[in-house]
N, C-alpha and C. Protein backbone atom coordinates (compact mmCIF):
# COMPACT_ATOMS: atom_id res chain seq x y z
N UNK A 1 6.42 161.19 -53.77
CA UNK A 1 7.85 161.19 -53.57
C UNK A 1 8.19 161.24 -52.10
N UNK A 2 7.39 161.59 -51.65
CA UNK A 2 7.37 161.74 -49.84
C UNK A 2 7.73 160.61 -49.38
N UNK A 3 7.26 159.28 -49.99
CA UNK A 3 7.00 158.10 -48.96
C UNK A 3 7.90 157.25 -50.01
N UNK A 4 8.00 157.53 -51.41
CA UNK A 4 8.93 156.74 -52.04
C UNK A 4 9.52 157.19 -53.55
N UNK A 5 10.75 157.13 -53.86
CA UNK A 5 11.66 157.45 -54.24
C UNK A 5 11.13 157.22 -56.18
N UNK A 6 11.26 158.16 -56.60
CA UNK A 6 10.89 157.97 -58.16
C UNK A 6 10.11 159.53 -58.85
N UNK A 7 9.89 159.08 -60.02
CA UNK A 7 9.21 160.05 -60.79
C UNK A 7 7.60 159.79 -59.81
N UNK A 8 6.94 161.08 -60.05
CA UNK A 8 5.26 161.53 -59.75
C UNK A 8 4.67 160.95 -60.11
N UNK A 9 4.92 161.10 -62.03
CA UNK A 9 3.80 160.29 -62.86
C UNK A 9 4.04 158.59 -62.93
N UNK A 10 2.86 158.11 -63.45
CA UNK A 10 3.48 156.56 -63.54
C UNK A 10 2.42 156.50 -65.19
N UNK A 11 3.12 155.29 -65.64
CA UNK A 11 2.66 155.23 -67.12
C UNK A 11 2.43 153.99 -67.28
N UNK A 12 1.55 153.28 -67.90
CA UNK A 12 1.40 151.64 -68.85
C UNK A 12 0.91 151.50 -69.83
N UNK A 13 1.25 150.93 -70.56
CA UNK A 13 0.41 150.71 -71.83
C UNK A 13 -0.73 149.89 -71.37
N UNK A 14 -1.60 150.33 -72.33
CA UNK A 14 -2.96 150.13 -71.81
C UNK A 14 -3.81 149.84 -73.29
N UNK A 15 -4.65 149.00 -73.33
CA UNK A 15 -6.04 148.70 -74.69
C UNK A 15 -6.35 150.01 -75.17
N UNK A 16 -6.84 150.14 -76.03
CA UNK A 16 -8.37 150.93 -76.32
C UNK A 16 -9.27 150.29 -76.63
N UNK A 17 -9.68 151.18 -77.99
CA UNK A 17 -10.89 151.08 -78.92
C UNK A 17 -10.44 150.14 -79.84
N UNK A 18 -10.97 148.61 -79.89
CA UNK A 18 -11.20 148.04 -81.60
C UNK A 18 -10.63 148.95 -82.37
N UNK A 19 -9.93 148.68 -83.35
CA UNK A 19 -10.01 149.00 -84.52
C UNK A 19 -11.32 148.49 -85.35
N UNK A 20 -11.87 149.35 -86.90
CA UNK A 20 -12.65 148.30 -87.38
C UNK A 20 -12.36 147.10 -88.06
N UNK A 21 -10.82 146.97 -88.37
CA UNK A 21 -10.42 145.48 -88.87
C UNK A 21 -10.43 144.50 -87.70
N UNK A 22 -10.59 144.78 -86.51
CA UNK A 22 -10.61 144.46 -85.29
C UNK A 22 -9.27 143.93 -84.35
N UNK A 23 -8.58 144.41 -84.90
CA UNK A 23 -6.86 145.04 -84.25
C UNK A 23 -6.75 145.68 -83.44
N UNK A 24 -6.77 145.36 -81.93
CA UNK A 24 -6.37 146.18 -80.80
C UNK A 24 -5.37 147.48 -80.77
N UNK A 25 -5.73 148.61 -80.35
CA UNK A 25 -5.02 149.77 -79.84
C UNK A 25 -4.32 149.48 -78.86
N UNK A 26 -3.23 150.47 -78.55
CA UNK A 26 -3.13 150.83 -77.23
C UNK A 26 -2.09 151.89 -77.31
N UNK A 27 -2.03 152.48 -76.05
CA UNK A 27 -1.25 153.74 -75.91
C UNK A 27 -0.78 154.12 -74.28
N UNK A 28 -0.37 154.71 -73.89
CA UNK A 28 0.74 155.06 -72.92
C UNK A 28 -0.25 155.76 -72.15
N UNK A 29 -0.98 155.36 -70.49
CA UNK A 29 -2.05 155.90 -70.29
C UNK A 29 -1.56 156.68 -68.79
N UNK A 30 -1.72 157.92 -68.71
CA UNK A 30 -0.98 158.41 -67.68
C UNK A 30 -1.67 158.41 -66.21
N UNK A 31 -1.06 158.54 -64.78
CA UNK A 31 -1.62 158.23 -63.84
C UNK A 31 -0.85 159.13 -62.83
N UNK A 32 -1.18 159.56 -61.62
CA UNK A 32 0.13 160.16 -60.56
C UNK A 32 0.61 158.65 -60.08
N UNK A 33 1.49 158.78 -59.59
CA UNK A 33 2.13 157.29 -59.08
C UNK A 33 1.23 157.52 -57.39
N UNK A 34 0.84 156.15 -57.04
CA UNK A 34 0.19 155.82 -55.98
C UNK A 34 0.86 154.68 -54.87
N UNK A 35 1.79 154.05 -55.72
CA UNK A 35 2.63 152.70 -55.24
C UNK A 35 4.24 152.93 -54.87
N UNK A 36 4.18 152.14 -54.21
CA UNK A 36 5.96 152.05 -53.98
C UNK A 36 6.47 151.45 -55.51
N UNK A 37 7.82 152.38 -55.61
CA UNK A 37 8.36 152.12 -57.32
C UNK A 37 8.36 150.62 -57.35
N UNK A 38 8.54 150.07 -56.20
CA UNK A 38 8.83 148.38 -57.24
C UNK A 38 7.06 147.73 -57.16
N UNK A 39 6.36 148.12 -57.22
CA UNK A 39 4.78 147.55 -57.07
C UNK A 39 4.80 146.74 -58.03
N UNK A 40 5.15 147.20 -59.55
CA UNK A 40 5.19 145.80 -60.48
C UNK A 40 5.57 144.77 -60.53
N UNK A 41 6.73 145.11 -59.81
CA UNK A 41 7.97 143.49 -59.89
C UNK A 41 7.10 143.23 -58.74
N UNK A 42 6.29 143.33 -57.68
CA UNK A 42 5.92 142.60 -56.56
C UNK A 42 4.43 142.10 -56.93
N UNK A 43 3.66 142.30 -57.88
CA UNK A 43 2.32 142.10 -58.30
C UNK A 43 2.43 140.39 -58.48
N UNK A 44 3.53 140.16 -59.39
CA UNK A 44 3.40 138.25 -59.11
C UNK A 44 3.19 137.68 -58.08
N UNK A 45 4.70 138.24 -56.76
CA UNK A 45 3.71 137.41 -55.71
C UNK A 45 2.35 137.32 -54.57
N UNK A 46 1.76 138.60 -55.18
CA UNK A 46 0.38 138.87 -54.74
C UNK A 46 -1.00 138.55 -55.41
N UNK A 47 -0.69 138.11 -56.28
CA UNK A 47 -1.26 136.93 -57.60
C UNK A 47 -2.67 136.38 -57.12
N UNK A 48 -1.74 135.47 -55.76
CA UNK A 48 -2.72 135.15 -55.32
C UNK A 48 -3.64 135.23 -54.48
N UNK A 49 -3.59 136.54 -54.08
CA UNK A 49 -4.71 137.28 -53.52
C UNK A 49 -5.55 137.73 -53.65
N UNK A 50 -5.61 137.94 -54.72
CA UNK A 50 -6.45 138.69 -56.19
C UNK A 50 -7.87 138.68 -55.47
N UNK A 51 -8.60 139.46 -55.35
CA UNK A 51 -9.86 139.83 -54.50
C UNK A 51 -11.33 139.68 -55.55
N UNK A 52 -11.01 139.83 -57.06
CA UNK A 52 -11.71 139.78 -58.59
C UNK A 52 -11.82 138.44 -58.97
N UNK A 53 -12.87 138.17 -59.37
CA UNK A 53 -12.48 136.73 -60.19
C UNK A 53 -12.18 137.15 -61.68
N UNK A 54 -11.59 136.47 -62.63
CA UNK A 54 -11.34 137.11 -63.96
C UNK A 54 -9.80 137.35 -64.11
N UNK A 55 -10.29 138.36 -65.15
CA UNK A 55 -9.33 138.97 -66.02
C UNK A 55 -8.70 140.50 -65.77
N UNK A 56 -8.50 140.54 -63.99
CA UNK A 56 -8.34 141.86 -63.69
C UNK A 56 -7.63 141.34 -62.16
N UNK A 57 -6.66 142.17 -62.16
CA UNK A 57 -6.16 142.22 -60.30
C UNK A 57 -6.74 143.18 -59.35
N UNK A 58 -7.22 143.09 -57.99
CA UNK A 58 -7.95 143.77 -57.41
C UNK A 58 -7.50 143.14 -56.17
N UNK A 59 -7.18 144.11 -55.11
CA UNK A 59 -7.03 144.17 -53.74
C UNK A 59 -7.39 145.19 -52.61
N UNK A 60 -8.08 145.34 -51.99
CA UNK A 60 -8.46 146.09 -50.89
C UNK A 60 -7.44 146.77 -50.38
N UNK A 61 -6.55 145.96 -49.28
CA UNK A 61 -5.33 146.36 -48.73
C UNK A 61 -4.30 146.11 -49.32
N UNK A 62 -3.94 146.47 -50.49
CA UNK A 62 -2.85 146.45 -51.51
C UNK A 62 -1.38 146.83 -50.86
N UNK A 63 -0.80 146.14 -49.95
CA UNK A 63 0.25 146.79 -49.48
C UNK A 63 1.33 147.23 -50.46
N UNK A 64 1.39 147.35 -51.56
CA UNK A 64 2.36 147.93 -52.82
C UNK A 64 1.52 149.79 -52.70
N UNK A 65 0.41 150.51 -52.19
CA UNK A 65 -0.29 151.70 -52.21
C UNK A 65 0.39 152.17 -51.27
N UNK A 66 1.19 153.88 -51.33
CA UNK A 66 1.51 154.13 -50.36
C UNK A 66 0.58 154.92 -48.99
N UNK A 67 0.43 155.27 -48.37
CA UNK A 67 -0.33 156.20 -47.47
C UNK A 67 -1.08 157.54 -48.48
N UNK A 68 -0.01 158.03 -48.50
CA UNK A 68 -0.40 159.22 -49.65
C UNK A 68 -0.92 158.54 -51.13
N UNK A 69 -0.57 157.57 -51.42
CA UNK A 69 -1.19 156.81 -52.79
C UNK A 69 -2.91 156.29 -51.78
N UNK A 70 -3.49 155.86 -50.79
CA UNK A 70 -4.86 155.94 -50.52
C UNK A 70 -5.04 156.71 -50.84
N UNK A 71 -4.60 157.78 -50.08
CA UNK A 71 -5.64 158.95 -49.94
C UNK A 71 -5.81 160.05 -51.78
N UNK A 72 -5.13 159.62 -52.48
CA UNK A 72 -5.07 160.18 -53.74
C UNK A 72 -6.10 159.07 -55.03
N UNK A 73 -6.20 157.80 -54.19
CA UNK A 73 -7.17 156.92 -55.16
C UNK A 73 -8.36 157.23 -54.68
N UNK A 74 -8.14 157.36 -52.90
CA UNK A 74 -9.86 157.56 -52.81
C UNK A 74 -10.07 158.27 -53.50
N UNK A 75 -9.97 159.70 -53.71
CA UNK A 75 -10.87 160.80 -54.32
C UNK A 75 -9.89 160.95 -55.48
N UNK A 76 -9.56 159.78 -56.50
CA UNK A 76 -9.62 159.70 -57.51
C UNK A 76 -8.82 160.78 -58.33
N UNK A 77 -7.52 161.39 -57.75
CA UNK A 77 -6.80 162.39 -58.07
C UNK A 77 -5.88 161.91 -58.52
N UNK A 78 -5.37 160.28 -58.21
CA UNK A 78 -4.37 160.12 -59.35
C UNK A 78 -4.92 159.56 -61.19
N UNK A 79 -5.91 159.82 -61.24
CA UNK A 79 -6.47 159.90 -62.78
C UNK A 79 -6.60 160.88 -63.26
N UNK A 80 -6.04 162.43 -62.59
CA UNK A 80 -6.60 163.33 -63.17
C UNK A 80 -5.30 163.44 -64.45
N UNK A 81 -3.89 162.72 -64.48
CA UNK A 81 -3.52 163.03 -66.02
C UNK A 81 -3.70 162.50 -67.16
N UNK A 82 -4.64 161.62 -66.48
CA UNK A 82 -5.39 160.90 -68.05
C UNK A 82 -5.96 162.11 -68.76
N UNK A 83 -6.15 163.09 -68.08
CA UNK A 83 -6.86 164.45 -69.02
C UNK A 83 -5.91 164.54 -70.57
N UNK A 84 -5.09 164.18 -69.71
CA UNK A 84 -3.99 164.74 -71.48
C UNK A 84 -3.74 163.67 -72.17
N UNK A 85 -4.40 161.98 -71.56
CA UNK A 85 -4.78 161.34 -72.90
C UNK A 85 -6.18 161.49 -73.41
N UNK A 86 -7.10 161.81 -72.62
CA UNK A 86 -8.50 162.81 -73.52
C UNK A 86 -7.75 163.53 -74.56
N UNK A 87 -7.31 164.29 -74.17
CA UNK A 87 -6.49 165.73 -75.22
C UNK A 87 -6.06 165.64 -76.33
N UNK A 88 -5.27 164.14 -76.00
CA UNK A 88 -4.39 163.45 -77.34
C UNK A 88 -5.31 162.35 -78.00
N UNK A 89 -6.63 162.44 -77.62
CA UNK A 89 -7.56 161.26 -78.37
C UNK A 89 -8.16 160.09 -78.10
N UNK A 90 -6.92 159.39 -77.16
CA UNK A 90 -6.71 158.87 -76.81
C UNK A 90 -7.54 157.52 -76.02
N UNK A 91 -8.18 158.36 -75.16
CA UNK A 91 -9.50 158.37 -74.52
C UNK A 91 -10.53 159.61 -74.12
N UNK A 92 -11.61 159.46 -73.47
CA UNK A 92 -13.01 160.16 -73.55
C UNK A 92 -12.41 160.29 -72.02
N UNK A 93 -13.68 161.25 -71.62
CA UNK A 93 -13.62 161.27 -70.11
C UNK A 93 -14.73 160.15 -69.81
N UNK A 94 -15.99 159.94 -70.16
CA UNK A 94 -16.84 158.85 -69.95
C UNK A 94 -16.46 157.71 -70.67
N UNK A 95 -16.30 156.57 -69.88
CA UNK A 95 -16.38 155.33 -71.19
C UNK A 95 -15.50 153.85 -70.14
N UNK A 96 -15.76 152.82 -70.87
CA UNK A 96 -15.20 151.95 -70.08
C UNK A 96 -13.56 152.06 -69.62
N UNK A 97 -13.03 151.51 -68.99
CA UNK A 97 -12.10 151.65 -68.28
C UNK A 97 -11.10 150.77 -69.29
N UNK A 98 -9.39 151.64 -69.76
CA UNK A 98 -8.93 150.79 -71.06
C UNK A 98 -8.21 149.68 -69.49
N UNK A 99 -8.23 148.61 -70.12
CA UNK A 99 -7.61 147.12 -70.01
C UNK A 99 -5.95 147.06 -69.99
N UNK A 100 -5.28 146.63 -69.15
CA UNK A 100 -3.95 145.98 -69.33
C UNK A 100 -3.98 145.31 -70.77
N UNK A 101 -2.78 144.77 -71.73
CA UNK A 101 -2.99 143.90 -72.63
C UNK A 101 -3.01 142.31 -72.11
N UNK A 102 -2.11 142.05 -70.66
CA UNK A 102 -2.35 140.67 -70.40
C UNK A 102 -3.44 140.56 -69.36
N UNK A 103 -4.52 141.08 -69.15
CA UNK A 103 -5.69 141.12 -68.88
C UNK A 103 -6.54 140.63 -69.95
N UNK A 104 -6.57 141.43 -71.29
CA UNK A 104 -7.33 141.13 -72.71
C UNK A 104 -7.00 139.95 -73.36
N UNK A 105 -5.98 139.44 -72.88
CA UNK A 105 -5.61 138.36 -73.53
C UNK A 105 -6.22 137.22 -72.70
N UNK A 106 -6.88 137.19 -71.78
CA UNK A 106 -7.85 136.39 -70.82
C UNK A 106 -9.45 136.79 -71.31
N UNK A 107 -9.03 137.73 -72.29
CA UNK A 107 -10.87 138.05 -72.44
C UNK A 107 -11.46 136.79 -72.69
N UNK A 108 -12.84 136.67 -73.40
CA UNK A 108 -13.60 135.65 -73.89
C UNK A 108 -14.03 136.80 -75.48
N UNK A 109 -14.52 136.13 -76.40
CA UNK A 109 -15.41 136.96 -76.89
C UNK A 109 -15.86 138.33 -76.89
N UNK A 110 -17.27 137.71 -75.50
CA UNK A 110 -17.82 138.54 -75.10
C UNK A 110 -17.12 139.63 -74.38
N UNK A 111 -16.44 139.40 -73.55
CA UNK A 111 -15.33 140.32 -72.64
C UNK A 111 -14.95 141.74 -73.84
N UNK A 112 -14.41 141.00 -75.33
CA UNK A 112 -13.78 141.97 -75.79
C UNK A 112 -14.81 143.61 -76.48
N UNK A 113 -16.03 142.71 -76.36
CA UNK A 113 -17.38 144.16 -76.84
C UNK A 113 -17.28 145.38 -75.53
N UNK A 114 -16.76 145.26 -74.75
CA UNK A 114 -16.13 146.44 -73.96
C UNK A 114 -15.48 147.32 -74.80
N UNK A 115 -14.37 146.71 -75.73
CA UNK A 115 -13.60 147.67 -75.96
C UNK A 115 -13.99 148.27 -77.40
N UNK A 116 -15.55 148.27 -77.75
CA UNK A 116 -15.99 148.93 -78.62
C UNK A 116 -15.96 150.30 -79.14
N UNK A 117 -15.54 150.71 -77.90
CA UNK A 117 -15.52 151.98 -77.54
C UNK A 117 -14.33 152.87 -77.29
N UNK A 118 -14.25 154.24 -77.33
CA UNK A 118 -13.49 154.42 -76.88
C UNK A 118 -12.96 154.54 -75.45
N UNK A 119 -11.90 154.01 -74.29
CA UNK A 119 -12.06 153.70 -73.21
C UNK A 119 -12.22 155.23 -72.61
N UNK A 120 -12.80 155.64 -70.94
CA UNK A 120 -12.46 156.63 -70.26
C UNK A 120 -12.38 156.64 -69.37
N UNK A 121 -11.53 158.06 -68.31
CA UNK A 121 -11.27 157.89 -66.82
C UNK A 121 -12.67 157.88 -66.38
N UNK A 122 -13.66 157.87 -66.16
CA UNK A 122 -14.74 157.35 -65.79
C UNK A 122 -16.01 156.41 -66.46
N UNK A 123 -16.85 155.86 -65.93
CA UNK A 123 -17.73 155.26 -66.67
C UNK A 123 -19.17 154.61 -65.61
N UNK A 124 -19.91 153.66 -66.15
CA UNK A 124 -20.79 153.15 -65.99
C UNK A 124 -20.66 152.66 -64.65
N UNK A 125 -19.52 151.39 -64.73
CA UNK A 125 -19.54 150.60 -63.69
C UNK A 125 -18.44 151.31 -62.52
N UNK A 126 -17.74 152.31 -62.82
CA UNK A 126 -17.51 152.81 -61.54
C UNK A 126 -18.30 154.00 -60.74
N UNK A 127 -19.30 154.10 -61.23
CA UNK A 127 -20.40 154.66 -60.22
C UNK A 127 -21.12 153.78 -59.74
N UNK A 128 -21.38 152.94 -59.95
CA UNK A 128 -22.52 151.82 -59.78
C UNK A 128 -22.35 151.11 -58.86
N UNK A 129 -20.99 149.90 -59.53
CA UNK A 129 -20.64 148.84 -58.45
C UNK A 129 -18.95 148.84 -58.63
N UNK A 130 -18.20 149.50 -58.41
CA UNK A 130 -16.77 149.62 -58.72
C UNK A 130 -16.02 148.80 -57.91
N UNK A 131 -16.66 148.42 -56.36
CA UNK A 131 -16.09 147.98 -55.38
C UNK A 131 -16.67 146.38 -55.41
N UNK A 132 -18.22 146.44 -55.44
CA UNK A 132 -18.99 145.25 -55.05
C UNK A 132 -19.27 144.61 -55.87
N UNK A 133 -18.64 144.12 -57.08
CA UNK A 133 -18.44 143.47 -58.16
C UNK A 133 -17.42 142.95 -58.96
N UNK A 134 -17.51 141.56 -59.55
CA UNK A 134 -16.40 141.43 -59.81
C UNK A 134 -15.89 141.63 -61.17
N UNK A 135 -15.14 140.62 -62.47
CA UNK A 135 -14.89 141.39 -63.48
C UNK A 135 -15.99 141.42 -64.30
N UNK A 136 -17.09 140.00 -64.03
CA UNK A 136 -18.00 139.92 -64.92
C UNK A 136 -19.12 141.31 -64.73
N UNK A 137 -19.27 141.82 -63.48
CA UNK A 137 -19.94 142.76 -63.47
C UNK A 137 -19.35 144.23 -64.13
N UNK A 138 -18.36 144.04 -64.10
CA UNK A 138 -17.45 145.50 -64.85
C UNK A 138 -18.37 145.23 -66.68
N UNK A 139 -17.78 144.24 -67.21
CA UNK A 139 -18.43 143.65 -68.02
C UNK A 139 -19.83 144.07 -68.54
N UNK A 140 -20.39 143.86 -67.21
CA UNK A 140 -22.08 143.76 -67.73
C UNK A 140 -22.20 145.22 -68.07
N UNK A 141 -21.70 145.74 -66.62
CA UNK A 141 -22.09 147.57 -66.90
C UNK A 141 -21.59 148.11 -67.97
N UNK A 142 -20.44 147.80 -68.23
CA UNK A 142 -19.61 148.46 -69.76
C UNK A 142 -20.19 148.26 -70.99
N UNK A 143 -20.97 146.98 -71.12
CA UNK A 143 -21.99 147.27 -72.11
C UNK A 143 -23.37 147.92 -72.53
N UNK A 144 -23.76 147.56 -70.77
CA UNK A 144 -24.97 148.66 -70.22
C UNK A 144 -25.10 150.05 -70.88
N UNK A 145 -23.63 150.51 -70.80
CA UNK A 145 -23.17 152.09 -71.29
C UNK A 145 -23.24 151.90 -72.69
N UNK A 146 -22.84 151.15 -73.24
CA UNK A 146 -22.29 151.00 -74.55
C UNK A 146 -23.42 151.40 -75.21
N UNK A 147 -24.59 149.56 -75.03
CA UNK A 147 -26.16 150.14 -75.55
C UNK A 147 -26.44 151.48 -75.40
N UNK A 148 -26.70 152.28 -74.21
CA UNK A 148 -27.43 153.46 -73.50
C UNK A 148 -26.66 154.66 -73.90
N UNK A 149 -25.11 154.67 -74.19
CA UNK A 149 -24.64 155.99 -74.39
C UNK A 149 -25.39 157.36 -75.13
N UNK A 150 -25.06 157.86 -74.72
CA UNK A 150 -25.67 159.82 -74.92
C UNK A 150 -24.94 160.65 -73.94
N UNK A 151 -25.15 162.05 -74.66
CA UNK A 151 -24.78 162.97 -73.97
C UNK A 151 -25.64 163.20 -72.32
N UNK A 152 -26.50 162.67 -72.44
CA UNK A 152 -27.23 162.99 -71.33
C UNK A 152 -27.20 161.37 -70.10
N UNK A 153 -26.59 160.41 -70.73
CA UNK A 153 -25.66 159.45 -69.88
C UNK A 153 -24.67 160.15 -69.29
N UNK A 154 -23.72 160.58 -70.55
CA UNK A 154 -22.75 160.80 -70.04
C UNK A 154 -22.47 161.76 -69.03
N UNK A 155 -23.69 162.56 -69.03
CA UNK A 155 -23.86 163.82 -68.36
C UNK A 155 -23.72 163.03 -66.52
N UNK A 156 -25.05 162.55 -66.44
CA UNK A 156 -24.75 161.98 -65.48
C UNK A 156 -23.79 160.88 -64.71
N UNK A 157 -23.13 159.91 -65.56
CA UNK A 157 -21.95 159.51 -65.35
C UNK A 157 -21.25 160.73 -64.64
N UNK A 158 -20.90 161.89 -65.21
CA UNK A 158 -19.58 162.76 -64.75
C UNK A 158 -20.62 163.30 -63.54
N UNK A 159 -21.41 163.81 -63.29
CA UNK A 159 -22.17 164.18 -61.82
C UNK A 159 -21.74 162.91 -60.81
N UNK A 160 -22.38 162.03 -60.66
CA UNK A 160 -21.74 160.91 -60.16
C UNK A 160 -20.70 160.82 -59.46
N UNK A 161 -19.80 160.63 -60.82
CA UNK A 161 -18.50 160.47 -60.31
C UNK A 161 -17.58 161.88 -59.71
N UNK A 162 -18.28 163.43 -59.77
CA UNK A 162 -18.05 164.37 -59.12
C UNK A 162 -18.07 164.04 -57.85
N UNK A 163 -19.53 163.23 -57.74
CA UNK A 163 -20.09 163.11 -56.36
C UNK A 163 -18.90 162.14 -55.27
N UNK A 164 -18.60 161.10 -56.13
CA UNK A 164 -17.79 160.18 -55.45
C UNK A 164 -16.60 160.84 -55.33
N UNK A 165 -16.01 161.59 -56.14
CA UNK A 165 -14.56 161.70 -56.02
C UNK A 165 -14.95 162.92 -54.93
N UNK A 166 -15.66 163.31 -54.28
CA UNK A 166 -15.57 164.95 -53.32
C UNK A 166 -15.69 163.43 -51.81
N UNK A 167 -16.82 162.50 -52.02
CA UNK A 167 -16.90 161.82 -50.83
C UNK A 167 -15.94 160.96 -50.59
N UNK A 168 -15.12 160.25 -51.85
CA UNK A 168 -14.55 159.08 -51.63
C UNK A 168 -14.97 157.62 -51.49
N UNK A 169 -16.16 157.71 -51.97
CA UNK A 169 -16.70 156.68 -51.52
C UNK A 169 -15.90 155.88 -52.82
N UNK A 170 -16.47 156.23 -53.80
CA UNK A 170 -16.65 154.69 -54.53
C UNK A 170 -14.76 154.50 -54.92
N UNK A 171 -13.87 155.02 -54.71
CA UNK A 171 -12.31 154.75 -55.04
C UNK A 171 -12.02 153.04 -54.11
N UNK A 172 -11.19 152.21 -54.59
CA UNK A 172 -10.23 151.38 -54.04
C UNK A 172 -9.40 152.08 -52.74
């Protein structure tokens, strides 16, 4: 609110988990706000900057992030109210990352065995390669997890990503 005018939290509907008739979820996935309030209406004309190849938007110097929105992605503090969609079911704390719906609607197939799962604020491919990869690699790792999941994945997943969110390294 310091740098721009609005509510704290910010909200989107967001994918989950398959259903087993195979009917997409989704639910209201919470975040601290990181952007200037109009970042959505301005995402079209930054379109084409898009830094990802795929089915995902990605920018380095996102000028829609405010000062205080960096420094709250590096170390990954505006995900901490996804806790209370853990709470509500919603999502896991480990697990792939849930999807925009007009993202999923670019899936392939294969793209959609990501969302086998239930999605979470952390996972596979954001310890790994979060930065140095593009969507197909989000992809690869999210199934990586999928095959491999356990408690003792997941264990280390959340060490990890302790690790990153104290250094900052691996955040946008």
């Amino acid at each position: 609110r310091l740098e721009s005018e609005g509510n704290p939290f910010y909200s989107q509907i967001r994918v989950g988990q398959t259903h087993r008739d195979g009917s997409l979820s989704t639910f209201r996935m919470w975040k601290f706000r990181s952007m200037y309030k109009d970042a959505d209406e301005r995402l079209a004309e930054l379109k084409g900057q898009n830094e990802i190849a795929g089915a995902m938007f990605k920018m380095k110097e996102d000028p829609r992030v405010t000062k205080i929105g960096r420094f709250i992605r590096k170390h990954s503090i505006d995900e901490f109210p996804q806790f209370l969609n853990v709470f509500l079911g919603q999502m896991s704390v480990v697990g792939p990352r849930p999807p925009l719906p007009n993202e999923v609607a670019e899936y392939t197939e294969f793209d959609l065995q990501r969302l086998a799962v239930k999605p979470g604020i952390t996972g596979w491919w954001q310890v790994t390669e979060r930065n140095s990869t593009g969507f197909d690699g989000m992809v690869r790792r999210d199934l990586e997890y999928i095959a491999n999941r356990g408690i003792f994945t997941d264990l280390k997943i959340v060490i990890l990503t302790v690790i990153e969110v104290i250094t900052g390294k691996g955040a946008c």
